[in-house]
N, C-alpha and C. Protein backbone atom coordinates (compact mmCIF):
# COMPACT_ATOMS: atom_id res chain seq x y z
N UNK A 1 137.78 141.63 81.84
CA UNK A 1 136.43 141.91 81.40
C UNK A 1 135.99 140.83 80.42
N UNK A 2 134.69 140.74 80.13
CA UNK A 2 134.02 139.45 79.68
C UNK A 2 132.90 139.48 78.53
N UNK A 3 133.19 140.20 77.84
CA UNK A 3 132.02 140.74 76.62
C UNK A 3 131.65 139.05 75.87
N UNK A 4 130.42 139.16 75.54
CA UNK A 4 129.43 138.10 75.40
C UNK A 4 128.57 138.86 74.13
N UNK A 5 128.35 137.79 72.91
CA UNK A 5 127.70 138.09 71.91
C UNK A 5 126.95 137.13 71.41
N UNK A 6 125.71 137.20 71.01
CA UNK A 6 124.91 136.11 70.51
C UNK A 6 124.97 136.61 69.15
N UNK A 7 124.89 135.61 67.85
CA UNK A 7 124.86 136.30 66.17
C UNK A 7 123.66 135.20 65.77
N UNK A 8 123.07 135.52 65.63
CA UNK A 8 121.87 134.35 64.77
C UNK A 8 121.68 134.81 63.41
N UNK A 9 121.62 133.91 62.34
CA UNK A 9 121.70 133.83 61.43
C UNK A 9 121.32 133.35 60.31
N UNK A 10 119.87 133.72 59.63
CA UNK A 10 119.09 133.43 58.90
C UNK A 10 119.41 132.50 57.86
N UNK A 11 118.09 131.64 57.78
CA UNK A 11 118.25 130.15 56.54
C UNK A 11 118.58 131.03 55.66
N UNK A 12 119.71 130.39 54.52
CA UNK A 12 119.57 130.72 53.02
C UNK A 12 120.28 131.67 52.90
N UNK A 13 121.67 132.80 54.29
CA UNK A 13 122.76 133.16 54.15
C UNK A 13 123.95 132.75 53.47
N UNK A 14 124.28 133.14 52.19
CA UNK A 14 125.13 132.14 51.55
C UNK A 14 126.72 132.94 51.64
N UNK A 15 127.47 132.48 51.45
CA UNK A 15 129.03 133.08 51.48
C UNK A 15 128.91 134.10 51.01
N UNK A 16 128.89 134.34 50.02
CA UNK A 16 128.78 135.40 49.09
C UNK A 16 127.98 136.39 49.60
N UNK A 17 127.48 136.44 50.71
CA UNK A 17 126.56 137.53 50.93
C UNK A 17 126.87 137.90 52.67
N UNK A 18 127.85 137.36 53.34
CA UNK A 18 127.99 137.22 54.88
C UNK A 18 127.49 138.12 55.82
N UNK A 19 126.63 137.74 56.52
CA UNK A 19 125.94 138.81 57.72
C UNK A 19 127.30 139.41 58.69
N UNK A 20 127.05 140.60 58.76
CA UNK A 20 128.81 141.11 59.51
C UNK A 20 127.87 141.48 60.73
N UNK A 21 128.88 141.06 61.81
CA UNK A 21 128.40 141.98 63.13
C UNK A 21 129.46 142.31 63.39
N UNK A 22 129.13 143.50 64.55
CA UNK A 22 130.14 144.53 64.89
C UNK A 22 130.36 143.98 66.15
N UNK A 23 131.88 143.68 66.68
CA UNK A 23 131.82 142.85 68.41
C UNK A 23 132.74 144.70 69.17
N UNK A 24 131.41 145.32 69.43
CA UNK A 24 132.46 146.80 70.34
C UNK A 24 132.87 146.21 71.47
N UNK A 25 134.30 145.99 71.38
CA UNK A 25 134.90 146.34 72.70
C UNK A 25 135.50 147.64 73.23
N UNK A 26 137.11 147.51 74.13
CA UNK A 26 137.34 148.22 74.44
C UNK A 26 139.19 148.73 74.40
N UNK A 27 139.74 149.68 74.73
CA UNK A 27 141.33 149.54 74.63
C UNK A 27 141.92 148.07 75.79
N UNK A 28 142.62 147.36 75.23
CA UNK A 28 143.14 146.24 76.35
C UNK A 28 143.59 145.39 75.11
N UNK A 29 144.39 144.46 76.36
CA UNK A 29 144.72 143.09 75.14
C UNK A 29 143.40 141.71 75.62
N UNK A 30 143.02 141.02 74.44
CA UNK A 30 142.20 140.39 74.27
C UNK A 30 143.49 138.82 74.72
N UNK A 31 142.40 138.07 75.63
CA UNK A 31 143.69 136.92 76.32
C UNK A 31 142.62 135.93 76.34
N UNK A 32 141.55 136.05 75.49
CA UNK A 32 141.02 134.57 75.61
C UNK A 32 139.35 134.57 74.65
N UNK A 33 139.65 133.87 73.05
CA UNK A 33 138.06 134.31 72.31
C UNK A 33 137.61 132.58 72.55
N UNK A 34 136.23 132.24 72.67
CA UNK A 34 135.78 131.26 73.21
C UNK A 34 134.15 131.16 72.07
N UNK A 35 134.48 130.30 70.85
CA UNK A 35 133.01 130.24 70.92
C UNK A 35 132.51 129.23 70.39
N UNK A 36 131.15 129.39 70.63
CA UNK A 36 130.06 128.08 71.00
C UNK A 36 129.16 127.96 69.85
N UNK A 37 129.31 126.78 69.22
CA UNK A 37 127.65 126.60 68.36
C UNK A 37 126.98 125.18 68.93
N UNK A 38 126.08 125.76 69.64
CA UNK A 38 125.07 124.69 70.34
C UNK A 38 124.46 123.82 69.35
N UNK A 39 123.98 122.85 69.85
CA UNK A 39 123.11 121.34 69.14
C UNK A 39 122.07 122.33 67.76
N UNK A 40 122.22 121.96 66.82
CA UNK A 40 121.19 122.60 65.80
C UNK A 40 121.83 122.93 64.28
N UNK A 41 122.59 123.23 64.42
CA UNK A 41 123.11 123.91 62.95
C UNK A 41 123.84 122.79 62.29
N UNK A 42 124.62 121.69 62.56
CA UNK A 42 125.43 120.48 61.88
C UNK A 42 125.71 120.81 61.09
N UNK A 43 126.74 122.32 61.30
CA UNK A 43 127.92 122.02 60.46
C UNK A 43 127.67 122.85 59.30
N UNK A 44 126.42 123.87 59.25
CA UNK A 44 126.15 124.29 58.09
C UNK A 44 126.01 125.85 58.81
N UNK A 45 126.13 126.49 59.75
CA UNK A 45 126.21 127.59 60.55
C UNK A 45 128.14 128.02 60.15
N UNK A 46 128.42 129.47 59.70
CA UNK A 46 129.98 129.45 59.60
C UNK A 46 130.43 130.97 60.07
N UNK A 47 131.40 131.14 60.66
CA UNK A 47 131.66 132.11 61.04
C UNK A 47 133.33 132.34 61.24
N UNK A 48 133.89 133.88 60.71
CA UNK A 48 135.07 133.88 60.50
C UNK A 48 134.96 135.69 61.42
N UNK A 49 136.24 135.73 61.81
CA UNK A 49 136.45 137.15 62.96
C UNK A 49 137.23 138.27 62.16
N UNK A 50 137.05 138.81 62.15
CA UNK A 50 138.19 140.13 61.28
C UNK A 50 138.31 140.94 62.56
N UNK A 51 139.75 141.76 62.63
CA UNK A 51 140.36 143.06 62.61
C UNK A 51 140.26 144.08 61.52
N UNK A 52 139.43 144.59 61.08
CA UNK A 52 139.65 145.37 59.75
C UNK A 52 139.40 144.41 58.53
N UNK A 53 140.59 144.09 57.84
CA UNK A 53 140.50 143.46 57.02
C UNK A 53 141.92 141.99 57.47
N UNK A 54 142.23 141.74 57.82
CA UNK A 54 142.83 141.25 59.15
C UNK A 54 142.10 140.07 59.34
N UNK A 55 142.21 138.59 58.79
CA UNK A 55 141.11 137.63 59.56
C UNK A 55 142.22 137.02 61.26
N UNK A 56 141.56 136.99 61.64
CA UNK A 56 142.25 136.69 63.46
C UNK A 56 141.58 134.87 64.04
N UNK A 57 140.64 134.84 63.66
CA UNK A 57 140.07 133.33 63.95
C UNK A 57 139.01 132.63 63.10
N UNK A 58 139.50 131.73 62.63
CA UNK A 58 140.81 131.13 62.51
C UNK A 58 141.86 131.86 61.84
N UNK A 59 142.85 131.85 61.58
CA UNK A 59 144.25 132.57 61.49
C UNK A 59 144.01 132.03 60.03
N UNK A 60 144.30 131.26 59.25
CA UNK A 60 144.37 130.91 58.06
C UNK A 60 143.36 131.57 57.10
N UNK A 61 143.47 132.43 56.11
CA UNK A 61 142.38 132.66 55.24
C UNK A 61 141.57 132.32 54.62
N UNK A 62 140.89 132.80 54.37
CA UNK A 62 139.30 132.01 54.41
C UNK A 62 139.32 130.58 54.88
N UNK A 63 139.64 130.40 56.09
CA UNK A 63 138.97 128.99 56.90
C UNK A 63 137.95 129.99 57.46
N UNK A 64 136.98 129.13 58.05
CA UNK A 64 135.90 129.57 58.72
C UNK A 64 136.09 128.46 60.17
N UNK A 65 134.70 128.46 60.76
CA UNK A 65 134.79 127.95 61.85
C UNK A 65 133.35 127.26 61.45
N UNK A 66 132.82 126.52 62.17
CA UNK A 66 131.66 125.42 61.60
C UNK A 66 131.58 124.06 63.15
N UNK A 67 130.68 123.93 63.37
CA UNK A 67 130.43 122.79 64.16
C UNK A 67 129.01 122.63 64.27
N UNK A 68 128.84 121.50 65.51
CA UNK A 68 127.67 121.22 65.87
C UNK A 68 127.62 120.68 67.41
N UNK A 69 126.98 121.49 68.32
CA UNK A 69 127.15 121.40 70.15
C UNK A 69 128.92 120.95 70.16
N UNK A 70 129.29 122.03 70.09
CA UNK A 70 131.25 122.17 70.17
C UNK A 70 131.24 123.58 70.78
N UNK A 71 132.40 123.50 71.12
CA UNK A 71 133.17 125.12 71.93
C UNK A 71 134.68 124.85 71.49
N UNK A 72 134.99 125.96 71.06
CA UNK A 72 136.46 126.31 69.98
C UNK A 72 136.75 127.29 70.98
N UNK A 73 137.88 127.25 71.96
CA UNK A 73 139.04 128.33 73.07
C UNK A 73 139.87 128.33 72.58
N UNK A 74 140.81 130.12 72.27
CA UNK A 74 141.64 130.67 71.77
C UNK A 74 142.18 131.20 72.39
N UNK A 75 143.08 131.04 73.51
CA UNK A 75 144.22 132.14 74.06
C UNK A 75 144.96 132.42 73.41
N UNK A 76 144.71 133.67 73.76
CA UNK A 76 145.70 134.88 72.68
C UNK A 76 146.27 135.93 73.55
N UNK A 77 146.84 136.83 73.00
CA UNK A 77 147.81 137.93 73.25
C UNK A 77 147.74 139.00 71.99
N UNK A 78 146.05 139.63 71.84
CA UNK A 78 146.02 140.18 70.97
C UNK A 78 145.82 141.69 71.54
N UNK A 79 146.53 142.91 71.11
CA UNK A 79 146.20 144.25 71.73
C UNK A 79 145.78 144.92 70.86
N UNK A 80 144.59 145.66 71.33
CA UNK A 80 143.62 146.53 71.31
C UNK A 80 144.32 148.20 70.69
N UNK A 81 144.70 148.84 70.61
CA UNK A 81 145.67 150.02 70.60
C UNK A 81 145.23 151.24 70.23
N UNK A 82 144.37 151.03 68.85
CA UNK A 82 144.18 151.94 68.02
C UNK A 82 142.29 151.74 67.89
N UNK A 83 142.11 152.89 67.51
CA UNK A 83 140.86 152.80 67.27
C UNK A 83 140.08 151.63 65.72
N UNK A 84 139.17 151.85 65.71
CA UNK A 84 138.18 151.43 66.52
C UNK A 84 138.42 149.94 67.35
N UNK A 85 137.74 149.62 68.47
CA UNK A 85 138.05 148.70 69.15
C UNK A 85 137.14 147.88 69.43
N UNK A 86 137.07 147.07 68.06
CA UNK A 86 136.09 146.51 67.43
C UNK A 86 136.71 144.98 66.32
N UNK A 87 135.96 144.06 66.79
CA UNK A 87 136.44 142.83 65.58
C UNK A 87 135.10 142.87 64.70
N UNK A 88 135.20 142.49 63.63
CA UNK A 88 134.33 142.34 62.89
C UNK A 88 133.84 140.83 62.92
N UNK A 89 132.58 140.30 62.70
CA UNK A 89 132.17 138.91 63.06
C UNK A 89 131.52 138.47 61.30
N UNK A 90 132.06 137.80 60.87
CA UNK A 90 131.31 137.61 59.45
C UNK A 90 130.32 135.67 59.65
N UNK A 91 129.08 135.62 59.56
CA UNK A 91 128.58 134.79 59.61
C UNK A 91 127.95 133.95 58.09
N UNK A 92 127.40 132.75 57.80
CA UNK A 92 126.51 132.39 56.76
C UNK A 92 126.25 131.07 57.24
N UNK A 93 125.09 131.08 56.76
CA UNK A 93 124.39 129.77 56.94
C UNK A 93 123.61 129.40 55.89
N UNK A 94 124.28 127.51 55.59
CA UNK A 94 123.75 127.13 54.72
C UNK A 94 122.70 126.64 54.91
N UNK A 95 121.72 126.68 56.15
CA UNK A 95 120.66 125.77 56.24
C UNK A 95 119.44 126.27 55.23
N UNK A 96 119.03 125.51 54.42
CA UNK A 96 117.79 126.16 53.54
C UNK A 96 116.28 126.23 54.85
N UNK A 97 116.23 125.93 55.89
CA UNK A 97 115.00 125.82 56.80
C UNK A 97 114.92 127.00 58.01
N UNK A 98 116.63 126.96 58.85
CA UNK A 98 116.03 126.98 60.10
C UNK A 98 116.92 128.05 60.35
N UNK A 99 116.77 129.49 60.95
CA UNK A 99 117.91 130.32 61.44
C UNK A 99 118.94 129.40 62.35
N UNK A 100 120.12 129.98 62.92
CA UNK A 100 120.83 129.07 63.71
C UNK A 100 121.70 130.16 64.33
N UNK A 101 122.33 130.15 65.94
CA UNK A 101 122.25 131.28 66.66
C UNK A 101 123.72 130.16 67.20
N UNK A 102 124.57 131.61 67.34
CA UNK A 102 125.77 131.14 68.13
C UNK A 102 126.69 132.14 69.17
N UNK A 103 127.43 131.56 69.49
CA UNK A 103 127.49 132.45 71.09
C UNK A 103 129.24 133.06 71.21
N UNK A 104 129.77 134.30 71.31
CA UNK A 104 130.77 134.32 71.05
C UNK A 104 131.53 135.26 72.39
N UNK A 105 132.48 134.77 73.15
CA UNK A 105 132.98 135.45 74.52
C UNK A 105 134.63 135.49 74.13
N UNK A 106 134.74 136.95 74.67
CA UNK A 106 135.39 137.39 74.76
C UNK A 106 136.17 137.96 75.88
N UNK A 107 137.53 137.42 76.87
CA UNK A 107 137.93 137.80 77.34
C UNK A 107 139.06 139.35 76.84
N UNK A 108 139.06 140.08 77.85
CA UNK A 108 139.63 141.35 77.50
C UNK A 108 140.01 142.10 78.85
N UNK A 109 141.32 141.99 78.93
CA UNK A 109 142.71 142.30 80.05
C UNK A 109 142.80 143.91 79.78
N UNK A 110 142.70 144.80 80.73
CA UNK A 110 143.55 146.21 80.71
C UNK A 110 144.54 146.60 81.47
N UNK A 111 144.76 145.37 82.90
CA UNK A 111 145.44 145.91 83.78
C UNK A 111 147.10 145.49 83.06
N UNK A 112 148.46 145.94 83.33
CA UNK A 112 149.15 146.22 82.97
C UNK A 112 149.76 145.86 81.78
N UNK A 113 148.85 146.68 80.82
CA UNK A 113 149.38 146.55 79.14
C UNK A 113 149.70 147.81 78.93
N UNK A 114 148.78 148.85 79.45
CA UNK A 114 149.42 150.01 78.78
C UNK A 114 150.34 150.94 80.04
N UNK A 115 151.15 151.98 79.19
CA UNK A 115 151.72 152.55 80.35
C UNK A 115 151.16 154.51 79.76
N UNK A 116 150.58 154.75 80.71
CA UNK A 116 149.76 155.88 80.27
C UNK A 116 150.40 157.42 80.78
């Protein structure tokens, strides 16, 4: 399965204040996060993934993620198990002008992970 998220993210979002989105998925293991910040933001668009309290991408704490027309692919082997089945998406943007919108896919496997 293939869940797809757009997060746009208003001028003048500063760290200290991070826009959270909610990414609902579903029970499965997650085998592939993929995402995109198209031509526009240079580097001043940032975004970090939580499990709970749990950061998952990038793996290192407080790194964020940041580009400009780039795509960042993550195969993983992450399972789903427990409720809620949900990553948390934390965004900010330093641009003082222009919102800036980025694109986040998610592959997500159910066939033989669980045994029911």
């Amino acid at each position: 399965m293939l869940f797809k998220y757009s997060i746009t993210t208003a001028a003048n979002t500063p760290s200290t204040s991070k826009k959270k989105t909610v990414l609902k998925l579903l029970r499965g293991k997650i085998t592939q996060v993929i995402v995109v910040f198209p031509p526009g933001p240079s580097g001043l668009l940032h975004l970090q993934i939580f499990r709970s309290t749990r950061q998952l991408y990038p793996i290192n704490e407080d790194g964020d993620l940041s580009g400009d027309n780039i795509r960042f692919v993550f195969p993983d082997d992450y399972f789903l198990i427990a409720e809620p089945y949900q990553l948390e998406a934390y965004t900010w943007n330093e641009d003082d002008t222009f919102s800036h919108t980025l694109e986040i896919y998610i592959s997500l496997s159910k066939s033989g992970v669980f045994i029911e």
